[in-house]
Protein backbone atom coordinates (compact mmCIF):
# COMPACT_ATOMS: atom_id res chain seq x y z
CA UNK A 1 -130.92 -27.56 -154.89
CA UNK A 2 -130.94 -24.48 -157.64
CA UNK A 3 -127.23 -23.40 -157.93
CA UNK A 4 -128.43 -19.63 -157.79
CA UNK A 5 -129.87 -20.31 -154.32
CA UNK A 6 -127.22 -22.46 -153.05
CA UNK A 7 -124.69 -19.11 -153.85
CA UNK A 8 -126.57 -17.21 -152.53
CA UNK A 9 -127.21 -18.95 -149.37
CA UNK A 10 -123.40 -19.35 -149.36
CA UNK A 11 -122.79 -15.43 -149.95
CA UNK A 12 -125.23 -14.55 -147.09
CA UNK A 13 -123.76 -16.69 -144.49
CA UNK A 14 -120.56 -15.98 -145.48
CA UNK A 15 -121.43 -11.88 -145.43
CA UNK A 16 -120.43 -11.18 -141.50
CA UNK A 17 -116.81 -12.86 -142.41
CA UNK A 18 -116.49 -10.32 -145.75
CA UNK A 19 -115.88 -7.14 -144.31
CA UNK A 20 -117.07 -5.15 -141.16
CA UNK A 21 -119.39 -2.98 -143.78
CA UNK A 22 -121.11 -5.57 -145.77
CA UNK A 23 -122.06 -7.27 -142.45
CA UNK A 24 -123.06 -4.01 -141.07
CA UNK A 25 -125.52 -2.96 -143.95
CA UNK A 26 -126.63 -6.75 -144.11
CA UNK A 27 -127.53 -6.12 -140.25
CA UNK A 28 -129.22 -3.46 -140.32
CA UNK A 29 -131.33 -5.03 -143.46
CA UNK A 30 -132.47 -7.67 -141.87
CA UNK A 31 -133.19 -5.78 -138.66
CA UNK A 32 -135.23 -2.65 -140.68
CA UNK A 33 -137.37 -5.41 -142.27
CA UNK A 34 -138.19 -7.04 -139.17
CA UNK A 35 -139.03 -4.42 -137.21
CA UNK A 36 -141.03 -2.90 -139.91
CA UNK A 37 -143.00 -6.22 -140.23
CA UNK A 38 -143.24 -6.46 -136.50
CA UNK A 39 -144.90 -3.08 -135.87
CA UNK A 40 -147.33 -3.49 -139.03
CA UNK A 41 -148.58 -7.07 -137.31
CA UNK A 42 -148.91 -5.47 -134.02
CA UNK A 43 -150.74 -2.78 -135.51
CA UNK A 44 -153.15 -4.85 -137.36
CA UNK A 45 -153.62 -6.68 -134.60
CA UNK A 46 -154.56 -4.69 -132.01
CA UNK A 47 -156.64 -2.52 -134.32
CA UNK A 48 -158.37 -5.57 -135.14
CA UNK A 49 -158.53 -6.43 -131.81
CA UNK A 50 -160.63 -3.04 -130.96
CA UNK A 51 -162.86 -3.86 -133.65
CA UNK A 52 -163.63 -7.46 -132.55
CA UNK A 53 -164.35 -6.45 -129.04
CA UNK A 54 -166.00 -3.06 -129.26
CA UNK A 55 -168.27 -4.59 -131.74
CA UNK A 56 -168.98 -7.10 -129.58
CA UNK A 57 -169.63 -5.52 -126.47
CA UNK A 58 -171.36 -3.04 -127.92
CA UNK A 59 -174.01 -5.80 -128.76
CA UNK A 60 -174.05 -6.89 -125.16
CA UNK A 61 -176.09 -3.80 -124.14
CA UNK A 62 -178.77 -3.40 -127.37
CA UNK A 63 -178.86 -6.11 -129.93
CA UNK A 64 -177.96 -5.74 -133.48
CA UNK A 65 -180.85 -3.78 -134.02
CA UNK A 66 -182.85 -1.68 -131.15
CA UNK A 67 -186.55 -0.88 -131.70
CA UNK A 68 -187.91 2.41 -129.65
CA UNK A 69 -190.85 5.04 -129.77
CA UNK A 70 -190.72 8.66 -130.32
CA UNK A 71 -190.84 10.63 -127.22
CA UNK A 72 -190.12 7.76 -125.33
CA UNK A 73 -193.53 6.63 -125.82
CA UNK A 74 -194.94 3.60 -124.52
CA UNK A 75 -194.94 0.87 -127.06
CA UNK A 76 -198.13 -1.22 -126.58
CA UNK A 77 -199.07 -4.97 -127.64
CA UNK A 78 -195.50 -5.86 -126.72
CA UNK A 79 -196.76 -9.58 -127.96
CA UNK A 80 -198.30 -8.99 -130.78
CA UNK A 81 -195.34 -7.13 -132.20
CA UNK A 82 -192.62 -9.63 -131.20
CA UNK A 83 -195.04 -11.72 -133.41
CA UNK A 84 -195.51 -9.73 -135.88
CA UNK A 85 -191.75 -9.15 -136.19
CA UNK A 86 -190.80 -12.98 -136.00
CA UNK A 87 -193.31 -14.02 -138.46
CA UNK A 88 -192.65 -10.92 -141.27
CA UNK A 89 -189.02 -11.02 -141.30
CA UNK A 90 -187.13 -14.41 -141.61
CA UNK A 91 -183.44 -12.97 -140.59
CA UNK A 92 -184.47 -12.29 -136.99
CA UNK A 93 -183.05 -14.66 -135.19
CA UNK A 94 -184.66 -13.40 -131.97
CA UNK A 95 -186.35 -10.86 -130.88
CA UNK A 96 -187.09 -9.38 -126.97
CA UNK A 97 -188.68 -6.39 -125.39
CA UNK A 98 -187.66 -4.18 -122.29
CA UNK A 99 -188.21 -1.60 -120.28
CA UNK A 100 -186.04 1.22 -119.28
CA UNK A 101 -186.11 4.25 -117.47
CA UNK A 102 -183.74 6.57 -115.17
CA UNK A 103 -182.90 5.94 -111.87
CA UNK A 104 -180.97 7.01 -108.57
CA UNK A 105 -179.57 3.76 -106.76
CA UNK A 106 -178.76 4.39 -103.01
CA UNK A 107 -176.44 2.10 -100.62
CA UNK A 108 -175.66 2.81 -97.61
CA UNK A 109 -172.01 4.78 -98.68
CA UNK A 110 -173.08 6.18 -101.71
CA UNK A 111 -175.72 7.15 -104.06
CA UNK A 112 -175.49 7.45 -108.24
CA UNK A 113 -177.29 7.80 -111.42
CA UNK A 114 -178.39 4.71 -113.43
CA UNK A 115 -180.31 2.85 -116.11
CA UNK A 116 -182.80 0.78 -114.78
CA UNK A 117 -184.19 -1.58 -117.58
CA UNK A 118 -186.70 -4.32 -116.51
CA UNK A 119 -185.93 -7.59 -118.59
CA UNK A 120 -187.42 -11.04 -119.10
CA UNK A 121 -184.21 -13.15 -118.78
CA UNK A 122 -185.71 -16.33 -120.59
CA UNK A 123 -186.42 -14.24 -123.42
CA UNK A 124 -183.20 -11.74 -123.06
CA UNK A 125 -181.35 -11.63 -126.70
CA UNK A 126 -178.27 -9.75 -124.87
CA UNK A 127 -175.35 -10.81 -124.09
CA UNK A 128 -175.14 -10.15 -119.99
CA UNK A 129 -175.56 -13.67 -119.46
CA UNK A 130 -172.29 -14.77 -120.35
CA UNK A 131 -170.45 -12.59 -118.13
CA UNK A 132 -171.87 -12.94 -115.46
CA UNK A 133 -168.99 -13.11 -112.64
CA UNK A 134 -171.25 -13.89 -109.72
CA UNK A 135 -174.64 -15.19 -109.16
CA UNK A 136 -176.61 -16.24 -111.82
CA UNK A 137 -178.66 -13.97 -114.55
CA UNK A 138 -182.30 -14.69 -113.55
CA UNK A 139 -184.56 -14.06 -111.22
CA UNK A 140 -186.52 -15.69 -108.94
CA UNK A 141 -190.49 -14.31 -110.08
CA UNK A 142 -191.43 -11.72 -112.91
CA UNK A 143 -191.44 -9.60 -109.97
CA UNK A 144 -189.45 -9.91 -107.32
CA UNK A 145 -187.73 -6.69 -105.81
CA UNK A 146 -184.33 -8.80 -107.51
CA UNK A 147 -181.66 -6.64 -109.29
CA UNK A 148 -178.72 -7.56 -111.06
CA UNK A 149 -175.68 -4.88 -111.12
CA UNK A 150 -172.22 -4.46 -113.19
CA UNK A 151 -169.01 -4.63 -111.07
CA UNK A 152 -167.84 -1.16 -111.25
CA UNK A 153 -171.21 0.01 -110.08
CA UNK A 154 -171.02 -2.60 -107.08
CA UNK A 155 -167.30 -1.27 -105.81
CA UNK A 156 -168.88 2.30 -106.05
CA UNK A 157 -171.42 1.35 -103.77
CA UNK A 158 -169.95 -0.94 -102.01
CA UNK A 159 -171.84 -3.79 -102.01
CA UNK A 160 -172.04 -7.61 -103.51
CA UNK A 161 -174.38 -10.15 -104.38
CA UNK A 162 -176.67 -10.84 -101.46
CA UNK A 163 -176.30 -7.35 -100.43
CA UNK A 164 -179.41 -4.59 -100.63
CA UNK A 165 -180.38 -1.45 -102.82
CA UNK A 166 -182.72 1.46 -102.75
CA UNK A 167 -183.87 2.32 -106.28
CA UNK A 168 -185.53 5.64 -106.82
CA UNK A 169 -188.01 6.06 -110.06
CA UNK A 170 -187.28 9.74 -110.83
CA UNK A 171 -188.09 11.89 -113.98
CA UNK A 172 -184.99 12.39 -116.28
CA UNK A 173 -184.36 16.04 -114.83
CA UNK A 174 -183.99 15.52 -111.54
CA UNK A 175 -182.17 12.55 -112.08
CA UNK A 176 -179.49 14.63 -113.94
CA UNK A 177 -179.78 17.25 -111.35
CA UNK A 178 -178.86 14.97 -108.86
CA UNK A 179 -175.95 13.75 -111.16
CA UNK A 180 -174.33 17.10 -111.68
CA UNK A 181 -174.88 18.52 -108.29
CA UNK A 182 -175.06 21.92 -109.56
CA UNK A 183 -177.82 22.72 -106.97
CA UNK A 184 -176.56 23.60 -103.76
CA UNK A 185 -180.17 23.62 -102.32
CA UNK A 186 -181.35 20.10 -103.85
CA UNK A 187 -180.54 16.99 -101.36
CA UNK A 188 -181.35 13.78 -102.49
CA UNK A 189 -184.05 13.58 -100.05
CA UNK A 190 -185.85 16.71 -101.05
CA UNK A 191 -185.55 15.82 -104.73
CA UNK A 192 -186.74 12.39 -104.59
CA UNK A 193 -189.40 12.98 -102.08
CA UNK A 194 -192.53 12.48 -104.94
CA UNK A 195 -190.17 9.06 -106.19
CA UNK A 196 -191.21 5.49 -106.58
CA UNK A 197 -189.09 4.13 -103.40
CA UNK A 198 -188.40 0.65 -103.61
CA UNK A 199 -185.41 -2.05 -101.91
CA UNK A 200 -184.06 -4.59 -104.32
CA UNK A 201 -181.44 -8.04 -103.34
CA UNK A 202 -178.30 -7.85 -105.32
CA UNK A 203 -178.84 -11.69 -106.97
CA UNK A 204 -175.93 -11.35 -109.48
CA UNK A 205 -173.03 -9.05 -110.98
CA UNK A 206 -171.89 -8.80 -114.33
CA UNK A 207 -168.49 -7.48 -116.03
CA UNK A 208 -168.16 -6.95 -119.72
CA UNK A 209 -164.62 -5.38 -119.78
CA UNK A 210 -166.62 -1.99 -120.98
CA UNK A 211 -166.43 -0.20 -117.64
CA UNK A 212 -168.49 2.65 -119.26
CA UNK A 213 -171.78 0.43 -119.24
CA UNK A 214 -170.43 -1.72 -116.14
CA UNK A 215 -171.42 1.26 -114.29
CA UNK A 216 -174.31 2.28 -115.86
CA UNK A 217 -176.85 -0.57 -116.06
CA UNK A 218 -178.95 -1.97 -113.38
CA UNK A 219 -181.33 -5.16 -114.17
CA UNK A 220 -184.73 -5.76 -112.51
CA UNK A 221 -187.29 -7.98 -113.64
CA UNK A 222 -189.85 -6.95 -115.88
CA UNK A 223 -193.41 -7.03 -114.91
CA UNK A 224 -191.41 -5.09 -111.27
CA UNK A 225 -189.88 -2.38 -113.96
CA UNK A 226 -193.57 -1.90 -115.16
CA UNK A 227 -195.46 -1.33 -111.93
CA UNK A 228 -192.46 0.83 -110.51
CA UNK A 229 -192.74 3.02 -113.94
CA UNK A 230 -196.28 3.26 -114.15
CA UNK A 231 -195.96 1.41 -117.43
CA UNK A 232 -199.19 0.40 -119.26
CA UNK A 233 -200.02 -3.32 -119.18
CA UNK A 234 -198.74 -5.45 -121.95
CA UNK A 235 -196.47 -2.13 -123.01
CA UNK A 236 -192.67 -1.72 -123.11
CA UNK A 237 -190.09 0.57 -123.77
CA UNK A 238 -188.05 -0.98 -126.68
CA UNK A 239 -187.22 -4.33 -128.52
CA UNK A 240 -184.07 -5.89 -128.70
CA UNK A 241 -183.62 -8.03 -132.58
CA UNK A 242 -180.43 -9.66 -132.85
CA UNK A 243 -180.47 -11.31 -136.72
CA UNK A 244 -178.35 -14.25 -138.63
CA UNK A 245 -176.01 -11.95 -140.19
CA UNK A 246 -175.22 -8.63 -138.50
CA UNK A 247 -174.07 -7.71 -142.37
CA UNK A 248 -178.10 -7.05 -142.86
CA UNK A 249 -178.70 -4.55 -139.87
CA UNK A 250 -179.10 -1.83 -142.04
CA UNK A 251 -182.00 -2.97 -144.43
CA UNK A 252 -183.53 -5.59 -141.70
CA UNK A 253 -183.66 -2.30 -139.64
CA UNK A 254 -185.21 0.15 -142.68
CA UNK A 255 -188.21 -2.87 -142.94
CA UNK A 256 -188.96 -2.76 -139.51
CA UNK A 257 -190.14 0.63 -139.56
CA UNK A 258 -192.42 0.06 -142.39
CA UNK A 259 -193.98 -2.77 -140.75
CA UNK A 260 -194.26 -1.40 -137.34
CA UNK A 261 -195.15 2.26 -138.66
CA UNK A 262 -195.18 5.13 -136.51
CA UNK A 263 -194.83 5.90 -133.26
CA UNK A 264 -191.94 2.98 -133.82
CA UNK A 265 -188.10 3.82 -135.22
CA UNK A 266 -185.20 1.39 -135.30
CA UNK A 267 -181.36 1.80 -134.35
CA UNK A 268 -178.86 0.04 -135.75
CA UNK A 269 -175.80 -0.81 -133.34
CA UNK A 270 -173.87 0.91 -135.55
CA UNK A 271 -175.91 3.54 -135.98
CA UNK A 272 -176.28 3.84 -131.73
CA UNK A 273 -172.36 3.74 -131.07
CA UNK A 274 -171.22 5.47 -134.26
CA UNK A 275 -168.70 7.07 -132.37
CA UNK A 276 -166.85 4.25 -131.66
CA UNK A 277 -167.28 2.71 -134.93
CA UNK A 278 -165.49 5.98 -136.55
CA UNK A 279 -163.13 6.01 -134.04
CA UNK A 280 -161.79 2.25 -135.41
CA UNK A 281 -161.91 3.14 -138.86
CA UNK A 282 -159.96 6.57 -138.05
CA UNK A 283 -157.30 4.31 -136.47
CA UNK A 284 -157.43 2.15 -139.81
CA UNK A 285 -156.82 5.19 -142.28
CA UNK A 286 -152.60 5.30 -141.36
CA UNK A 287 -152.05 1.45 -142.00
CA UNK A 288 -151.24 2.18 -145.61
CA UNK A 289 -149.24 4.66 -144.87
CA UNK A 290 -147.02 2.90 -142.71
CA UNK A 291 -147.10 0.07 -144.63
CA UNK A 292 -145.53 2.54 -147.29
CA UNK A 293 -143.02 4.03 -144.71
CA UNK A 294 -141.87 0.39 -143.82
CA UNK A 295 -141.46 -1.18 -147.58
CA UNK A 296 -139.52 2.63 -148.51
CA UNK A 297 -136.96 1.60 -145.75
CA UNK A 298 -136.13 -1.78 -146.39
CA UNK A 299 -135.97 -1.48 -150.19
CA UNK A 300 -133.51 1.60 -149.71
CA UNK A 301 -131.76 -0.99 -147.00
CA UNK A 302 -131.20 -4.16 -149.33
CA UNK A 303 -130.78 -2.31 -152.24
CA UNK A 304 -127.97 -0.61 -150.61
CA UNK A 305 -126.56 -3.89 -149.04
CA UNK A 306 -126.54 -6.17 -152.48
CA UNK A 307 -124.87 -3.32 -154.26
CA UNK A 308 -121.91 -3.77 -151.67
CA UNK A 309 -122.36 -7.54 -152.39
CA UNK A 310 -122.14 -7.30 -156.16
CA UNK A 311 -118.99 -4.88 -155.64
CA UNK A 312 -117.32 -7.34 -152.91
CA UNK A 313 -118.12 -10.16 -155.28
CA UNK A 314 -116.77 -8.45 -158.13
CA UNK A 315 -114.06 -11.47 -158.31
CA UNK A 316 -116.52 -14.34 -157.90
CA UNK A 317 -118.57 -12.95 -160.73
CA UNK A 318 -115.52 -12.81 -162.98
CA UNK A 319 -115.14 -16.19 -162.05
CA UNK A 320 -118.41 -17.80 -162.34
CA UNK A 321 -118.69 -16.04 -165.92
CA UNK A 322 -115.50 -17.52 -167.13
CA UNK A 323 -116.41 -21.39 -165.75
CA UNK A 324 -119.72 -20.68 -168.04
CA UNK A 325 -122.29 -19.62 -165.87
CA UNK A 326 -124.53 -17.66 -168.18
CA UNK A 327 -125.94 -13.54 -167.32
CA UNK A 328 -129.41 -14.58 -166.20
CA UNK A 329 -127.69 -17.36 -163.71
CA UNK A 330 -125.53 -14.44 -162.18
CA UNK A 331 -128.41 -11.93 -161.82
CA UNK A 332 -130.60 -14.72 -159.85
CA UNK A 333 -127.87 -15.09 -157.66
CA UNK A 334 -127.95 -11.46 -156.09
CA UNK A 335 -132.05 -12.03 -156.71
CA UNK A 336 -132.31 -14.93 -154.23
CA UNK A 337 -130.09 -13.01 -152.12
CA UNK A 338 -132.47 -10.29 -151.69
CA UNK A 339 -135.30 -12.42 -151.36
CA UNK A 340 -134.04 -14.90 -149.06
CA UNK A 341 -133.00 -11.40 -146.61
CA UNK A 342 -136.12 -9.70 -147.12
CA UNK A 343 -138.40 -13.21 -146.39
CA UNK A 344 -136.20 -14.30 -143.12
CA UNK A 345 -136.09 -11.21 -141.70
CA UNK A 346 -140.14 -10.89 -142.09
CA UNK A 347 -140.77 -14.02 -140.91
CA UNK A 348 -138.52 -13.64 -137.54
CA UNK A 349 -140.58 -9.97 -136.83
CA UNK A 350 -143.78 -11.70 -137.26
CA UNK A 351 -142.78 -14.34 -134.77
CA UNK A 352 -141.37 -11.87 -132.66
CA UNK A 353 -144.58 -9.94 -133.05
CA UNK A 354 -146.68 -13.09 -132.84
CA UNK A 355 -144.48 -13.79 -129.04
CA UNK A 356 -146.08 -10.47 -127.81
CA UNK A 357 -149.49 -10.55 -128.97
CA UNK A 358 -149.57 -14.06 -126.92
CA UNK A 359 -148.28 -11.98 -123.71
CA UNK A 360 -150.89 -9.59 -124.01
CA UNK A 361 -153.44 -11.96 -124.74
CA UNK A 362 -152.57 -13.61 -121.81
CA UNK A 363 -151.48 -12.01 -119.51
CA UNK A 364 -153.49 -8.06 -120.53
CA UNK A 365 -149.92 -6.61 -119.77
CA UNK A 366 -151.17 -2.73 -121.69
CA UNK A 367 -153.77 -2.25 -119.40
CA UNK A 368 -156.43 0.59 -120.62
CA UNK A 369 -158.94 3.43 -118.76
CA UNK A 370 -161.88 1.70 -119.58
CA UNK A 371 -164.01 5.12 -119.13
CA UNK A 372 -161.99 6.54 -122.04
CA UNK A 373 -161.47 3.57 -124.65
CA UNK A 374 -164.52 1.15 -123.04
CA UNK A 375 -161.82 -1.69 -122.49
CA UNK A 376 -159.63 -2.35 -119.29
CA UNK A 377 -156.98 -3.52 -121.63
CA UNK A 378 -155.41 -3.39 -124.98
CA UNK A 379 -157.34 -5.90 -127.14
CA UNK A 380 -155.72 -8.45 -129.74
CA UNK A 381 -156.79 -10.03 -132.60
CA UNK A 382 -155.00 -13.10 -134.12
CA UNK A 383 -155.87 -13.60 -138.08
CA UNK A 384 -153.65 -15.46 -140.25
CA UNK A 385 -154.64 -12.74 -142.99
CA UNK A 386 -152.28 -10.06 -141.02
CA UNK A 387 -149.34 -12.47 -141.52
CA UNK A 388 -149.59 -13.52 -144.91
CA UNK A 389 -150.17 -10.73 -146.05
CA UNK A 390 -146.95 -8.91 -144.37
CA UNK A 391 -145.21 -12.15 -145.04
CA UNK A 392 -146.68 -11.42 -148.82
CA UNK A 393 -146.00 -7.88 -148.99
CA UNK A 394 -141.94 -7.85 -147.64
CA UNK A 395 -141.11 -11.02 -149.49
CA UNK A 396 -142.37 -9.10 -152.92
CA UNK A 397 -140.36 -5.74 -152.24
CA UNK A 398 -137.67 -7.30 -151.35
CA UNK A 399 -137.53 -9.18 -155.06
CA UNK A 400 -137.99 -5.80 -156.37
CA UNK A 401 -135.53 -3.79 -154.72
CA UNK A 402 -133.00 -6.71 -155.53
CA UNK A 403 -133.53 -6.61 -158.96
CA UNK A 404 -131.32 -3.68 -159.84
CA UNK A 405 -128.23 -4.58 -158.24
CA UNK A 406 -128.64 -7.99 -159.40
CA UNK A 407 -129.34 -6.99 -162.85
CA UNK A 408 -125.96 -4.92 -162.62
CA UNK A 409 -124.44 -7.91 -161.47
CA UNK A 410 -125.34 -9.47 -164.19
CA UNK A 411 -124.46 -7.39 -166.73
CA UNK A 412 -120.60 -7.34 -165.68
CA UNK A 413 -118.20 -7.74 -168.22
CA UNK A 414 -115.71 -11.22 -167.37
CA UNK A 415 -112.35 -9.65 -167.34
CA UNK A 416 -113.69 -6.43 -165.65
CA UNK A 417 -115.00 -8.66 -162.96
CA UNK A 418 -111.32 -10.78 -162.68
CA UNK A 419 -109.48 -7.58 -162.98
CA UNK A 420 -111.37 -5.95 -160.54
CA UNK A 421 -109.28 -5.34 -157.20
């Protein structure tokens, strides 16, 4: 073992048996490091963790890219452009369309404002399949009165899978004059009384964790969605693209509009929930910042604490010098020191950080309004990235805010050092 580190091992341990001061500053050292560490891993962490999953839901309801018509035209040749698109651009990985429109959906206890998009599950590129929580996400013809709901939208109208719905076609302004209720003379039978008027079968529920959408959402099968919207044959509303890399959204979505032409335009996801994607990288912007907070305090902390151990030492040092041990020897000493403080105490706040991310993966412990931040609870993300870098970071500042006192150390003259009282 390096002499340098074995002394300074030695004067560490032996630090709480020195004098109530030196074992106080050496305390709070260690503890400002790892609680600094701590909060910059949880912060990474669940910021990552927002990122991850709002990206990822956000997917669930559009694609990467989503493919409409001005006005909310009609598209037509729904076919013939999924082929088109397939065969011009290799990075689509697939491609499907829809059809969506407004709606009212009535129980019997309740009545709200939804999206109603018709859907050929085979074909679906979305992402409803995998969360499904009951029933399964098809149906049984292209178009049977079928529908399948989210599960906050199923506890408002209190109903389940197997249970029945009354979907109203309406035009967008009634729809969000039934919404806001701002009409004191408009019932929901007088507005809807021109309406499309159809019962569907609850035959699944869904539940992405994005409450938002949970309750927005209905699914009914397509060719139904077309004859209940007076949509033209072999037309649709949109086209759902999901491609290889989501990195290429941008210019996959900028080529698609050449080829296609007018009356088509394409959204990126990001472009469609840009709101929430500013939102994340709002949260980002303070990271440095605190990362700059935390490093200020510990340096000020262990430079503060080996400069008490140089001055306790003072004897030592006079010794070691006069036994031979060279400047350079001494000054790695009170280096190690530092480094060894600065790289245990990171280390035991990123485990202690690491302990809680794995209770609130687990367990969701921080639960969250989902109608504000789109997830029932606080999301985390583990990357080994977040650690070494912190790990990284603390074990470097703490070398560099023990050079100075150990460089003092150093420098000590012998019979200062064994004079020293």
């Amino acid at each position: 073992m390096n002499v340098s580190f074995f002394i300074a091992r030695r004067y560490l341990q032996a630090s709480s048996a020195g004098g109530r001061l030196l074992a106080f500053a050496s305390v709070v050292a260690f503890a400002s490091v790892a609680l600094g560490s701590m909060a910059l891993i949880l912060a990474l962490a669940v910021l990552g963790g927002f990122e991850r999953d709002l990206s990822a839901n956000a997917v669930k309801f559009t694609a990467h890219i989503e493919i409409r018509g001005f006005g909310k035209r009609a598209l037509p040749n729904k076919n013939d452009v999924l082929k088109r698109m397939k065969d011009s651009l290799p990075g689509i990985q697939a491609a499907s369309a829809y059809i969506e429109a407004e709606g009212i959906v009535r129980s019997k206890t309740f009545i709200d404002g939804v999206i109603v998009r018709g859907i050929e599950p085979e074909t679906d590129v979305t992402s409803i399949r995998a969360n499904m929580t009951d029933g399964t996400f098809s149906f049984s013809s292209r178009a049977a009165r079928e529908i399948i709901i989210g599960t906050k939208l199923a506890r408002k109208l209190g109903v389940q899978k197997g249970g029945k719905l009354v979907i109203y076609s309406t035009d967008q302004t009634t729809a969000q004059t039934l919404a806001s209720g701002t009409n004191q003379m408009t019932t929901p039978e007088s507005a809807l009384q021109n309406a499309v008027v159809e019962q569907f079968v609850i035959v699944g529920v869904y539940e992405t964790g994005m409450s938002e959408f949970d309750d927005l959402y209905a699914y009914i099968p397509f060719d139904r969605a077309a004859a209940m919207f007076g949509m033209p044959d072999g037309a649709a509303s949109g086209f759902d693209v999901m491609l290889h890399d989501i990195k290429n959204a941008q210019a996959t979505a900028a080529q698609l509009e050449r080829l296609l032409g007018y009356p088509f335009f394409s959204q990126t996801v990001y472009e469609k929930y840009n709101d929430i994607f500013a939102w994340i990288d709002l949260q980002k912007q303070p990271v440095p910042l605190v990362l700059g907070l935390i490093t200020i305090v510990a340096v000020f902390n262990i430079v503060a604490t080996l400069f008490m151990a140089v001055v306790q030492k003072m004897t030592s040092i006079g010794v070691l010098r006069a036994l031979g041990m060279p400047r350079g020897q001494i000054t790695r000493i009170f280096l190690a020191q530092g480094v060894i403080l600065g790289a245990s105490a990171s280390f035991v706040g990123c485990a202690i950080a690491f302990a809680l991310c794995l209770v609130q993966a687990k367990y969701r412990i921080i639960a969250l309004q989902g109608s504000i931040y789109f997830l029932s609870a606080v999301p985390i993300e583990f990357s080994w990235q977040h650690y070494a870098l912190v790990l990284g970071v603390s074990v470097t500042m703490s070398a560099l805010a023990a050079l100075i006192p150990a460089v003092i150390g150093g420098r000590i003259r012998i019979l200062k050092a064994l004079s020293f009282q």
